[in-house]
PDB file of N, CA and C in Angstrom:
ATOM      1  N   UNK A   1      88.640  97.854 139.554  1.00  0.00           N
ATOM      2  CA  UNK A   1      89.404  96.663 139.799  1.00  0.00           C
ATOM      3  C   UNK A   1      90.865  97.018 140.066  1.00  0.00           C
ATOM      4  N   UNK A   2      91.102  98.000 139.145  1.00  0.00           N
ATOM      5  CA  UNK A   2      92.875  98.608 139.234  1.00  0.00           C
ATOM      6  C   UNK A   2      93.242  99.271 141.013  1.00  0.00           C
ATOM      7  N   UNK A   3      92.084 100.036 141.220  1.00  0.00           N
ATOM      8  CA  UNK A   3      92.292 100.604 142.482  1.00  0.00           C
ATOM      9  C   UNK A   3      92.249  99.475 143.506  1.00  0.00           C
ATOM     10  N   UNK A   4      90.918  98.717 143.391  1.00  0.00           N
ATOM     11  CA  UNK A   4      91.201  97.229 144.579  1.00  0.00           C
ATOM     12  C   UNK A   4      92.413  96.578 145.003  1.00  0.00           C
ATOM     13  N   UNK A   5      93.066  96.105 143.636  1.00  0.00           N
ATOM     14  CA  UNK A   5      93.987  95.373 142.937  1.00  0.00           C
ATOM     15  C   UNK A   5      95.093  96.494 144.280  1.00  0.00           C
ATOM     16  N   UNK A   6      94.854  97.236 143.697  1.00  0.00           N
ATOM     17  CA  UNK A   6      96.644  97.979 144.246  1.00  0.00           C
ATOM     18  C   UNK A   6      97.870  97.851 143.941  1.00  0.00           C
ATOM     19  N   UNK A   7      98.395  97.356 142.865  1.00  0.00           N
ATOM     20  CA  UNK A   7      99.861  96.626 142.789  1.00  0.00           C
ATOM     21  C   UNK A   7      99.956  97.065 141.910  1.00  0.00           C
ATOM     22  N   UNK A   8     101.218  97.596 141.891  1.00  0.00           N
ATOM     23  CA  UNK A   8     102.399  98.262 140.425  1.00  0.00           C
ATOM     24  C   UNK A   8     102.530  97.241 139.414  1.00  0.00           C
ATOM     25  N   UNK A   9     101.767  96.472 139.406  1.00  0.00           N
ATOM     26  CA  UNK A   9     102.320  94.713 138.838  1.00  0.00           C
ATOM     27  C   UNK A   9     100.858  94.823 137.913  1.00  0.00           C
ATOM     28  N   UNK A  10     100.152  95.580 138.248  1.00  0.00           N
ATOM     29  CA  UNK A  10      98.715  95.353 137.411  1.00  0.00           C
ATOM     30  C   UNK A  10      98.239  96.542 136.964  1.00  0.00           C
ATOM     31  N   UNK A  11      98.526  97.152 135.785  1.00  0.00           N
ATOM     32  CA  UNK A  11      97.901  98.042 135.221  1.00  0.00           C
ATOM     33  C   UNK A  11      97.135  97.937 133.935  1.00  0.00           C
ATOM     34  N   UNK A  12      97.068  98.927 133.338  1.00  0.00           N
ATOM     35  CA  UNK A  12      96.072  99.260 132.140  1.00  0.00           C
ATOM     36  C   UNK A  12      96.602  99.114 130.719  1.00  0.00           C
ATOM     37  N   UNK A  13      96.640  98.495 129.797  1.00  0.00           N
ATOM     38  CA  UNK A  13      97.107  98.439 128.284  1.00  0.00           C
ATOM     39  C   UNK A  13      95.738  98.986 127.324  1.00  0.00           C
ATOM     40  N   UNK A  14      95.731 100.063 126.832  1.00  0.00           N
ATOM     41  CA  UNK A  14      94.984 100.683 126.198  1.00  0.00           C
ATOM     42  C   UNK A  14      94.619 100.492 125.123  1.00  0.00           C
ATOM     43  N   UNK A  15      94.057 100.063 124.013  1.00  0.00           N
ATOM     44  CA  UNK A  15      94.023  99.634 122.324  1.00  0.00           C
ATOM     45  C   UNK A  15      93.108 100.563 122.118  1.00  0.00           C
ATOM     46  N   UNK A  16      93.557 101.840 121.109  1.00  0.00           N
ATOM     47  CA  UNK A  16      92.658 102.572 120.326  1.00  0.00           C
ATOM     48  C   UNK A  16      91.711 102.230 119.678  1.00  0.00           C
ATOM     49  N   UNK A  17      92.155 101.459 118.672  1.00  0.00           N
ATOM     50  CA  UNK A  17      91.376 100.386 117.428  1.00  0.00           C
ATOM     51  C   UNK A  17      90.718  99.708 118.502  1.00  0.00           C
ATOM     52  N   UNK A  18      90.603  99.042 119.433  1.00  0.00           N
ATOM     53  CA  UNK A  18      89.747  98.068 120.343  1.00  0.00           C
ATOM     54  C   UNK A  18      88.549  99.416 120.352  1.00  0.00           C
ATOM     55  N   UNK A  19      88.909 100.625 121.391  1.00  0.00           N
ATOM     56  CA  UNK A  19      88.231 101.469 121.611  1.00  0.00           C
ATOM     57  C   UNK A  19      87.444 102.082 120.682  1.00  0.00           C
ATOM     58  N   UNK A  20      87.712 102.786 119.720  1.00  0.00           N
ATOM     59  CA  UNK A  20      87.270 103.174 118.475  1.00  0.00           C
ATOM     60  C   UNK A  20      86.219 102.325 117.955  1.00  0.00           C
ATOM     61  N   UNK A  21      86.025 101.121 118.019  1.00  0.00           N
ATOM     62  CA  UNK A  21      85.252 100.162 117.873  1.00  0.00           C
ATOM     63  C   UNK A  21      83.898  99.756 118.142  1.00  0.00           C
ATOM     64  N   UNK A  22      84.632  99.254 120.114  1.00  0.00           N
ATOM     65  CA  UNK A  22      83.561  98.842 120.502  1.00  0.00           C
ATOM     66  C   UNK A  22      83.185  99.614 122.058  1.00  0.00           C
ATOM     67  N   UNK A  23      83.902 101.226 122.232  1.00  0.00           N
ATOM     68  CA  UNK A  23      83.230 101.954 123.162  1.00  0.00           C
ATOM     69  C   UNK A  23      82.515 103.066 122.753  1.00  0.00           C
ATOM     70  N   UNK A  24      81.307 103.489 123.702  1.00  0.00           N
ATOM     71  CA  UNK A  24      80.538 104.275 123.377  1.00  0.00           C
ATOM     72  C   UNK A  24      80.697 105.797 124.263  1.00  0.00           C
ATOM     73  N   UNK A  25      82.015 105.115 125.549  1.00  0.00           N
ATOM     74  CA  UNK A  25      82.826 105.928 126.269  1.00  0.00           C
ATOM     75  C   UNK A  25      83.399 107.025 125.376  1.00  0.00           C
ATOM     76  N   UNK A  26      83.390 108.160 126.207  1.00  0.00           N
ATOM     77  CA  UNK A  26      84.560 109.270 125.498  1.00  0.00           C
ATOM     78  C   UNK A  26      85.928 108.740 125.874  1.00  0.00           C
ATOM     79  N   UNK A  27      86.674 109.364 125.056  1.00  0.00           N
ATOM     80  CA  UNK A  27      88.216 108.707 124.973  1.00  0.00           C
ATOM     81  C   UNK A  27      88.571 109.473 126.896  1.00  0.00           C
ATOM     82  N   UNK A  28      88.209 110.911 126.761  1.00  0.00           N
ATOM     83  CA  UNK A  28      88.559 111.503 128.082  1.00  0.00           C
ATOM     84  C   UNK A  28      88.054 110.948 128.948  1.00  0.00           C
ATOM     85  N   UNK A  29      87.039 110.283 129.047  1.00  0.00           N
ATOM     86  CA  UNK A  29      86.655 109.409 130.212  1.00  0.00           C
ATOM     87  C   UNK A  29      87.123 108.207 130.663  1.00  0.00           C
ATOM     88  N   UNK A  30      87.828 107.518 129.521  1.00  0.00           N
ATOM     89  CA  UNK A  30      88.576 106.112 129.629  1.00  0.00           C
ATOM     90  C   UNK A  30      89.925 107.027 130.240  1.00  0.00           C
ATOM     91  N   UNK A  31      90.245 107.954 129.949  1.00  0.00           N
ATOM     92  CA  UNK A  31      91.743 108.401 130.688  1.00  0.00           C
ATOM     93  C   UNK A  31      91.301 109.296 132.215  1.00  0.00           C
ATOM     94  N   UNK A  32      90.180 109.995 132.542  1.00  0.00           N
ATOM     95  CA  UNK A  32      89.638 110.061 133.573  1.00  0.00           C
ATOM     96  C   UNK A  32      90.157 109.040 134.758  1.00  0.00           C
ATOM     97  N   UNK A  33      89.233 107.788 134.324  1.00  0.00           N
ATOM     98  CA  UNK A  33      89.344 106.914 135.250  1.00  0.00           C
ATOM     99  C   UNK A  33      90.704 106.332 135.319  1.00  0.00           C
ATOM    100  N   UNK A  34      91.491 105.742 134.107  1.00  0.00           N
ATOM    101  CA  UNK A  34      92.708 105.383 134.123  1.00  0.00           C
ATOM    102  C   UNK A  34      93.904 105.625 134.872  1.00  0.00           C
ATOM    103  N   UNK A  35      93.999 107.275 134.303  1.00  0.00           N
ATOM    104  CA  UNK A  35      94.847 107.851 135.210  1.00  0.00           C
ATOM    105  C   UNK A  35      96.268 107.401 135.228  1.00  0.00           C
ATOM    106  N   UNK A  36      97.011 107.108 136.499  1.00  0.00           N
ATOM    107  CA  UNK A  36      98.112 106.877 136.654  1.00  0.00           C
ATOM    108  C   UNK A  36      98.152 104.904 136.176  1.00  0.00           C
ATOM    109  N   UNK A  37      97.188 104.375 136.089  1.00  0.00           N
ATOM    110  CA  UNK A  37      97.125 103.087 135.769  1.00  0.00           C
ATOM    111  C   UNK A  37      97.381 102.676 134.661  1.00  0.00           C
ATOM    112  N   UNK A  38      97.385 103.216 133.193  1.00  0.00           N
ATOM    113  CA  UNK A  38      97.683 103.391 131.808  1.00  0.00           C
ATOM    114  C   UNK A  38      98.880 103.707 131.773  1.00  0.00           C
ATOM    115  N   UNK A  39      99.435 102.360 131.293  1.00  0.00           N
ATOM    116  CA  UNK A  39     101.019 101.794 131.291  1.00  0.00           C
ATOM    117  C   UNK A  39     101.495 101.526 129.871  1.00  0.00           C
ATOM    118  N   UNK A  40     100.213 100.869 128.963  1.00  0.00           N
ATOM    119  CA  UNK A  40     100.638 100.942 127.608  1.00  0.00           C
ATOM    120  C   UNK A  40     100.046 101.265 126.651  1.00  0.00           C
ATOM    121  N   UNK A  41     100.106 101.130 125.744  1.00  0.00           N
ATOM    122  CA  UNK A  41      99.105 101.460 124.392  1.00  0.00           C
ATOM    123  C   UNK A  41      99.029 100.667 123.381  1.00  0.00           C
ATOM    124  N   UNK A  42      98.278 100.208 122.988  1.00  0.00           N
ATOM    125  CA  UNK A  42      98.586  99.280 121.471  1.00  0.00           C
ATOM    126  C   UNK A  42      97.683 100.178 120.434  1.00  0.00           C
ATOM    127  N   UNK A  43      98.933 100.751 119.574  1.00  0.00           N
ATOM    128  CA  UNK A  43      98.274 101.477 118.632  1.00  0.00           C
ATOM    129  C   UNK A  43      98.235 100.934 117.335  1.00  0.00           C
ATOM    130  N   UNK A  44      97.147 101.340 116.409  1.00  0.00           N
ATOM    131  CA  UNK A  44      96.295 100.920 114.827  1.00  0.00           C
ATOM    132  C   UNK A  44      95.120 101.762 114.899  1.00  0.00           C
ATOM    133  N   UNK A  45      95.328 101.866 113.135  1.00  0.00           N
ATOM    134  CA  UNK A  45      94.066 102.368 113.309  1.00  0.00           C
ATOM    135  C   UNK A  45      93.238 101.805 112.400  1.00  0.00           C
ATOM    136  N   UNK A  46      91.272 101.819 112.624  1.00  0.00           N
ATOM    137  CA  UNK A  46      90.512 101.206 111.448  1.00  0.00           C
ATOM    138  C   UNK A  46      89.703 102.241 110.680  1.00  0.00           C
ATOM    139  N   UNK A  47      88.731 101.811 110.378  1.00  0.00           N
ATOM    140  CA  UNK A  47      87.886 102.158 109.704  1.00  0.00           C
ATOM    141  C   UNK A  47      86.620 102.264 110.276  1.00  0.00           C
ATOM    142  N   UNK A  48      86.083 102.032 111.594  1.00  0.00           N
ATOM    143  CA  UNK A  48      85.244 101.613 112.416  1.00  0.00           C
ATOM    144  C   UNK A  48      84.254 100.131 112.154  1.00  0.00           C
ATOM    145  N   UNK A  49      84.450  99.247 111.182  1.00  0.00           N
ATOM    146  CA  UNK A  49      83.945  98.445 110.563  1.00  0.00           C
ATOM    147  C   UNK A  49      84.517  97.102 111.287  1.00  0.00           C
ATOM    148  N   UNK A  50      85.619  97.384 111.467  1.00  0.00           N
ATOM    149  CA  UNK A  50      86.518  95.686 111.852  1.00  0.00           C
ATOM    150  C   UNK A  50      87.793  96.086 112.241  1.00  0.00           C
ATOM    151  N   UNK A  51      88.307  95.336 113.036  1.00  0.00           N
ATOM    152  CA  UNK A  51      89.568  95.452 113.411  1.00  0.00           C
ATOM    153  C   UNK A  51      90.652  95.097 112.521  1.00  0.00           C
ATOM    154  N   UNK A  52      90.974  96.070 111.382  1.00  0.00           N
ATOM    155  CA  UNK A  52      91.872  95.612 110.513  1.00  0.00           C
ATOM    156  C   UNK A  52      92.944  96.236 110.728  1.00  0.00           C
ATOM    157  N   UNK A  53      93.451  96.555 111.657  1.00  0.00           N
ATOM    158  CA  UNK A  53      94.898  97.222 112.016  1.00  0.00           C
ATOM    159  C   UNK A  53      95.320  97.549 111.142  1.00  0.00           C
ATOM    160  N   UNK A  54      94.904  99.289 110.281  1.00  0.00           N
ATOM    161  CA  UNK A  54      95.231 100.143 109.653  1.00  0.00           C
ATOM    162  C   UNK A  54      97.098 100.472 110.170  1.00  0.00           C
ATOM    163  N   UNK A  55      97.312 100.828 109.226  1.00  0.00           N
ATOM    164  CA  UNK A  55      98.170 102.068 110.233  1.00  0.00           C
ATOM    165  C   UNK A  55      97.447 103.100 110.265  1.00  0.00           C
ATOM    166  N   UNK A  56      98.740 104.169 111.610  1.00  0.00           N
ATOM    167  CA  UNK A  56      97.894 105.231 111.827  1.00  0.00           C
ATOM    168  C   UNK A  56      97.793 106.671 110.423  1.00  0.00           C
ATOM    169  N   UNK A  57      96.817 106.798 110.987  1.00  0.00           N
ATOM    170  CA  UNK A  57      96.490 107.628 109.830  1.00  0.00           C
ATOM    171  C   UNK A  57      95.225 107.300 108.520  1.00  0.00           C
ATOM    172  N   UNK A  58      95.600 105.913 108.362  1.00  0.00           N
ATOM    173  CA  UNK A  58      94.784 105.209 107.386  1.00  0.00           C
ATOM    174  C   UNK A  58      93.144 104.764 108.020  1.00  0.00           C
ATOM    175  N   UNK A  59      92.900 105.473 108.595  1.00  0.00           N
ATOM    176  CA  UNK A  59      91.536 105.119 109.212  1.00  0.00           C
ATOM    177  C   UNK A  59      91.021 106.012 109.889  1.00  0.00           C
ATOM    178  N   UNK A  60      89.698 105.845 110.745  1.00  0.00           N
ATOM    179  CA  UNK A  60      89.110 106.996 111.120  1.00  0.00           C
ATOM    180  C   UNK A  60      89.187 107.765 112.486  1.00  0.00           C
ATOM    181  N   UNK A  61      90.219 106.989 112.969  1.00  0.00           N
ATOM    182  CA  UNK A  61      90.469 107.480 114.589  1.00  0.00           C
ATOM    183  C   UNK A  61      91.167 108.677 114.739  1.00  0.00           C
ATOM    184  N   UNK A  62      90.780 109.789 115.553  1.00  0.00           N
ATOM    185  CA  UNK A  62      91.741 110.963 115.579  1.00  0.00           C
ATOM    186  C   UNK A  62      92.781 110.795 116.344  1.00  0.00           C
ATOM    187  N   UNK A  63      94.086 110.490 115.931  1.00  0.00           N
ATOM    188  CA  UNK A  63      94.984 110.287 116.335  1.00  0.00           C
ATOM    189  C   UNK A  63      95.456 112.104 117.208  1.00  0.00           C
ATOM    190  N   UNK A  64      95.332 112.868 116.310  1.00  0.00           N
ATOM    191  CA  UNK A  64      96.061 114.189 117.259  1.00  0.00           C
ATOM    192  C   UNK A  64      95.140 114.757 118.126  1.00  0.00           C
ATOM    193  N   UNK A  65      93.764 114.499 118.400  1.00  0.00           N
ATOM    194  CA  UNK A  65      92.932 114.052 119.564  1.00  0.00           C
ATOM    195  C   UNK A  65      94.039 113.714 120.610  1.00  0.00           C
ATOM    196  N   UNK A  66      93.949 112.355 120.215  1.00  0.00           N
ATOM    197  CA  UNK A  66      94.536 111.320 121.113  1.00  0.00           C
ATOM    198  C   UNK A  66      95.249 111.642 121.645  1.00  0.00           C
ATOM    199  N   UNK A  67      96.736 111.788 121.120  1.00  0.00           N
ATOM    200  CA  UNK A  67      97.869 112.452 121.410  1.00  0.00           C
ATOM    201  C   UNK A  67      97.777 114.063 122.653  1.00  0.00           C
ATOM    202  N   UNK A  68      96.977 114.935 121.620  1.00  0.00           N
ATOM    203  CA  UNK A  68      96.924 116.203 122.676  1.00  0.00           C
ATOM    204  C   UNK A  68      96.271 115.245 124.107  1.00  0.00           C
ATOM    205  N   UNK A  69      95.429 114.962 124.075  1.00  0.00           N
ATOM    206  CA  UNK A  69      94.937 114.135 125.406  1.00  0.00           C
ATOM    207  C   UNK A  69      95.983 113.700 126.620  1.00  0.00           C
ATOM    208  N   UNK A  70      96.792 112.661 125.586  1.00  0.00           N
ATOM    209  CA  UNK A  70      97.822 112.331 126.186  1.00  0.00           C
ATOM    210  C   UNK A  70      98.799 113.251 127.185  1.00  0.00           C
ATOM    211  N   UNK A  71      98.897 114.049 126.321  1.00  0.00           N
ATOM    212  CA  UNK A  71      99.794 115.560 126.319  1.00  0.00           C
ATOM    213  C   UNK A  71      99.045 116.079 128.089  1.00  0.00           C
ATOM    214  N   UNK A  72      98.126 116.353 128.021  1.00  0.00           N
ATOM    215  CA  UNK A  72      96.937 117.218 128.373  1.00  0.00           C
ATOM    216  C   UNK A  72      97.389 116.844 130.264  1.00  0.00           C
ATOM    217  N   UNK A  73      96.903 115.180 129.952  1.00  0.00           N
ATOM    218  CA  UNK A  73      96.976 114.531 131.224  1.00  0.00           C
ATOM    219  C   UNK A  73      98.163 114.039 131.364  1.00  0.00           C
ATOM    220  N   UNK A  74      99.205 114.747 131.179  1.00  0.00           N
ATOM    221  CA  UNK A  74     100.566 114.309 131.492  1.00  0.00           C
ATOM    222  C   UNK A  74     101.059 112.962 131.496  1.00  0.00           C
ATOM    223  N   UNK A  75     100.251 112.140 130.260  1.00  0.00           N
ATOM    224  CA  UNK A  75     100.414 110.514 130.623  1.00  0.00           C
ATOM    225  C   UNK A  75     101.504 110.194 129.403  1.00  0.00           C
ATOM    226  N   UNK A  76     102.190 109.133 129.801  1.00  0.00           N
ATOM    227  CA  UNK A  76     103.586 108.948 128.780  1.00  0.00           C
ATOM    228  C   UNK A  76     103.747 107.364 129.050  1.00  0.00           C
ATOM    229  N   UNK A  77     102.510 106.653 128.490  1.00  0.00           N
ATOM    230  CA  UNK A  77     102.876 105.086 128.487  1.00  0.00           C
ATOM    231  C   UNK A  77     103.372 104.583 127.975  1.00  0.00           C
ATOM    232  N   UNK A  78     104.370 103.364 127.375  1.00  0.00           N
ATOM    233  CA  UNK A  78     105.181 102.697 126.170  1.00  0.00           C
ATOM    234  C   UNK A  78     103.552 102.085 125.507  1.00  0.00           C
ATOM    235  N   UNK A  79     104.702 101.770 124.443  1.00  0.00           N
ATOM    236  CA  UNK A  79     103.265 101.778 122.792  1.00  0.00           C
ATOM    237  C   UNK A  79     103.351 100.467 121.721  1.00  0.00           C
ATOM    238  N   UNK A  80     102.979  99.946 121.720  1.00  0.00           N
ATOM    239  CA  UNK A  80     103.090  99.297 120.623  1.00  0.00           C
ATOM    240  C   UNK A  80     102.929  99.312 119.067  1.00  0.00           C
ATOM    241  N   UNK A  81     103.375  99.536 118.358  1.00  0.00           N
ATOM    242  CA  UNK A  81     102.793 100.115 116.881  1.00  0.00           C
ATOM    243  C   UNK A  81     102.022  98.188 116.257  1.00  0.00           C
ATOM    244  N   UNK A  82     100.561  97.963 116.381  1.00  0.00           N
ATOM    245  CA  UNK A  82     100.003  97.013 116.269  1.00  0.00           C
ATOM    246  C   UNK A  82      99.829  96.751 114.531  1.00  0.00           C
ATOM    247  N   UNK A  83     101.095  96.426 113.771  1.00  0.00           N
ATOM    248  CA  UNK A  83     101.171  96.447 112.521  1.00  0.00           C
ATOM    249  C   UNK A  83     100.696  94.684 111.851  1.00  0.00           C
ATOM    250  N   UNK A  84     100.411  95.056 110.906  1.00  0.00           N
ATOM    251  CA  UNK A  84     100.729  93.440 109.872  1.00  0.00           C
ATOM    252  C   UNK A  84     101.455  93.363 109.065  1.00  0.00           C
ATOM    253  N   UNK A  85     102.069  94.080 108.577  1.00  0.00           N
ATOM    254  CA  UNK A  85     102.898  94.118 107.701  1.00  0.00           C
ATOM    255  C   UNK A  85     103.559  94.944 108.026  1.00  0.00           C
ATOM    256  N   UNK A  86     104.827  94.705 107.331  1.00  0.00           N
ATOM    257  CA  UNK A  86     106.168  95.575 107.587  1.00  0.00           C
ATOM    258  C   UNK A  86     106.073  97.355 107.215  1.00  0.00           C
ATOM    259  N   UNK A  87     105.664  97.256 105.558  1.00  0.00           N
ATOM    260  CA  UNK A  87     105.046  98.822 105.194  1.00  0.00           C
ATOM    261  C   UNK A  87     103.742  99.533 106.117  1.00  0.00           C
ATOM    262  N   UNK A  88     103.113  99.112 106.964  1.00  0.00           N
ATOM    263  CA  UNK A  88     102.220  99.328 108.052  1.00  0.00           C
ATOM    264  C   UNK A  88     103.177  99.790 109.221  1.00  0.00           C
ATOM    265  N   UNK A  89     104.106  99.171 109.338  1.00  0.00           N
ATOM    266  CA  UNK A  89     104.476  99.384 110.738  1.00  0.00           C
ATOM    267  C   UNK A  89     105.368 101.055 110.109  1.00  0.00           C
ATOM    268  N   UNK A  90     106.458 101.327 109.465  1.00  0.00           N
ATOM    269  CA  UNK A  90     106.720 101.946 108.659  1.00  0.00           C
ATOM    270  C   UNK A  90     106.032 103.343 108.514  1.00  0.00           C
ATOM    271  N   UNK A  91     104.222 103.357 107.874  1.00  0.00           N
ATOM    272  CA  UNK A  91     103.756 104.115 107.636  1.00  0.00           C
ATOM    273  C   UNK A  91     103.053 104.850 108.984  1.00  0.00           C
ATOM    274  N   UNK A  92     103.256 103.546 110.317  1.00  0.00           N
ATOM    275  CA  UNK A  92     102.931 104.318 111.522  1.00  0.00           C
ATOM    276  C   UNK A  92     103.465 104.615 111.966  1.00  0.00           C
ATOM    277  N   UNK A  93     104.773 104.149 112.459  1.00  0.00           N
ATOM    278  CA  UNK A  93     105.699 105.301 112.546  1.00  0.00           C
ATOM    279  C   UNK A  93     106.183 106.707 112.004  1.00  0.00           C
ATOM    280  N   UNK A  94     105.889 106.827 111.200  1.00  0.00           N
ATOM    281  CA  UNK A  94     106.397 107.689 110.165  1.00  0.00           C
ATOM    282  C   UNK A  94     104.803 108.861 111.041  1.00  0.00           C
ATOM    283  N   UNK A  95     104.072 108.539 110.611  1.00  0.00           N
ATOM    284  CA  UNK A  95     102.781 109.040 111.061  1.00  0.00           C
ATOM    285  C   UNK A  95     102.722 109.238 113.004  1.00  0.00           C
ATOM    286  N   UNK A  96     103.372 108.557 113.604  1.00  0.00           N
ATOM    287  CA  UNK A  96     103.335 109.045 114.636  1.00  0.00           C
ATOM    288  C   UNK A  96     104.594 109.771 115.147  1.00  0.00           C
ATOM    289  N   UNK A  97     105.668 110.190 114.269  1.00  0.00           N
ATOM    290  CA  UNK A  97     106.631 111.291 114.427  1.00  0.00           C
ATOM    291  C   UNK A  97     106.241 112.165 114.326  1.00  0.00           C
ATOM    292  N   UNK A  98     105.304 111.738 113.048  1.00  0.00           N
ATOM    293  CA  UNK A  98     104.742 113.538 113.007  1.00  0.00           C
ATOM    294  C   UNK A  98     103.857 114.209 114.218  1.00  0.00           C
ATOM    295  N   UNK A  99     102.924 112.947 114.707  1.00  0.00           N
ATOM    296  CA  UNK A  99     102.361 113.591 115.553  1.00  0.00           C
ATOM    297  C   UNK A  99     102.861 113.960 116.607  1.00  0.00           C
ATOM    298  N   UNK A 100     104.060 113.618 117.333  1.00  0.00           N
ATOM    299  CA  UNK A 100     104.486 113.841 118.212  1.00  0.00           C
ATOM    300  C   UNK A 100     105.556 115.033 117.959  1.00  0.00           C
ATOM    301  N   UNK A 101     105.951 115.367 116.558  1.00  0.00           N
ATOM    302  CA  UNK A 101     106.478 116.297 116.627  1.00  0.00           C
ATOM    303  C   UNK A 101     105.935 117.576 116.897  1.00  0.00           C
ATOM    304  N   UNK A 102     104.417 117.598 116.549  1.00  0.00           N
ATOM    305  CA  UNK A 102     103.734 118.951 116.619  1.00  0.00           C
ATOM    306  C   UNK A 102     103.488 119.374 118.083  1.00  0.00           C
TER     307      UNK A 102
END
């Protein structure tokens, strides 16, 4: 649809926790196809049970997966840290310095 579409005006917003969930896709295959179209990210993480917007770290998604991936395919989208609470948002940040520091 992204390639039809054609327009800088319509891209891809990514949700881990969505993914983690309810795809049976490899993560490298959702960025395969994506490509230059993956513009954002909404990051959390769960438990694979429900969408309870963990922070990261607090659940079962491999975040430094993710990240090297990112890395890998030279992709650098803006992010959302998908918190509920203030100490959530906090503990994902904190958790995604680290990952990005390594």
């Amino acid at each position: 649809m992204l390639e039809a579409i054609d327009s800088p005006c319509l891209r891809h917003c990514f949700d881990i926790g969505h993914w983690f969930l309810f795809s049976k896709t490899p993560l490298s295959d959702w960025f395969d196809q994506l490509g230059p179209s993956l513009s954002h990210l909404h990051l959390h993480d769960n438990r694979g049970r429900g969408d309870d917007h963990r922070p990261i770290g607090a659940g079962k998604i491999d975040f430094p997966s993710f990240i090297a991936l990112l890395r890998k395919r030279e992709l650098a989208p803006s992010a959302t840290l998908e918190a509920h609470t203030q100490m959530d948002a906090q503990l994902s940040l904190t958790a995604l310095q680290t990952l990005l520091a390594d």
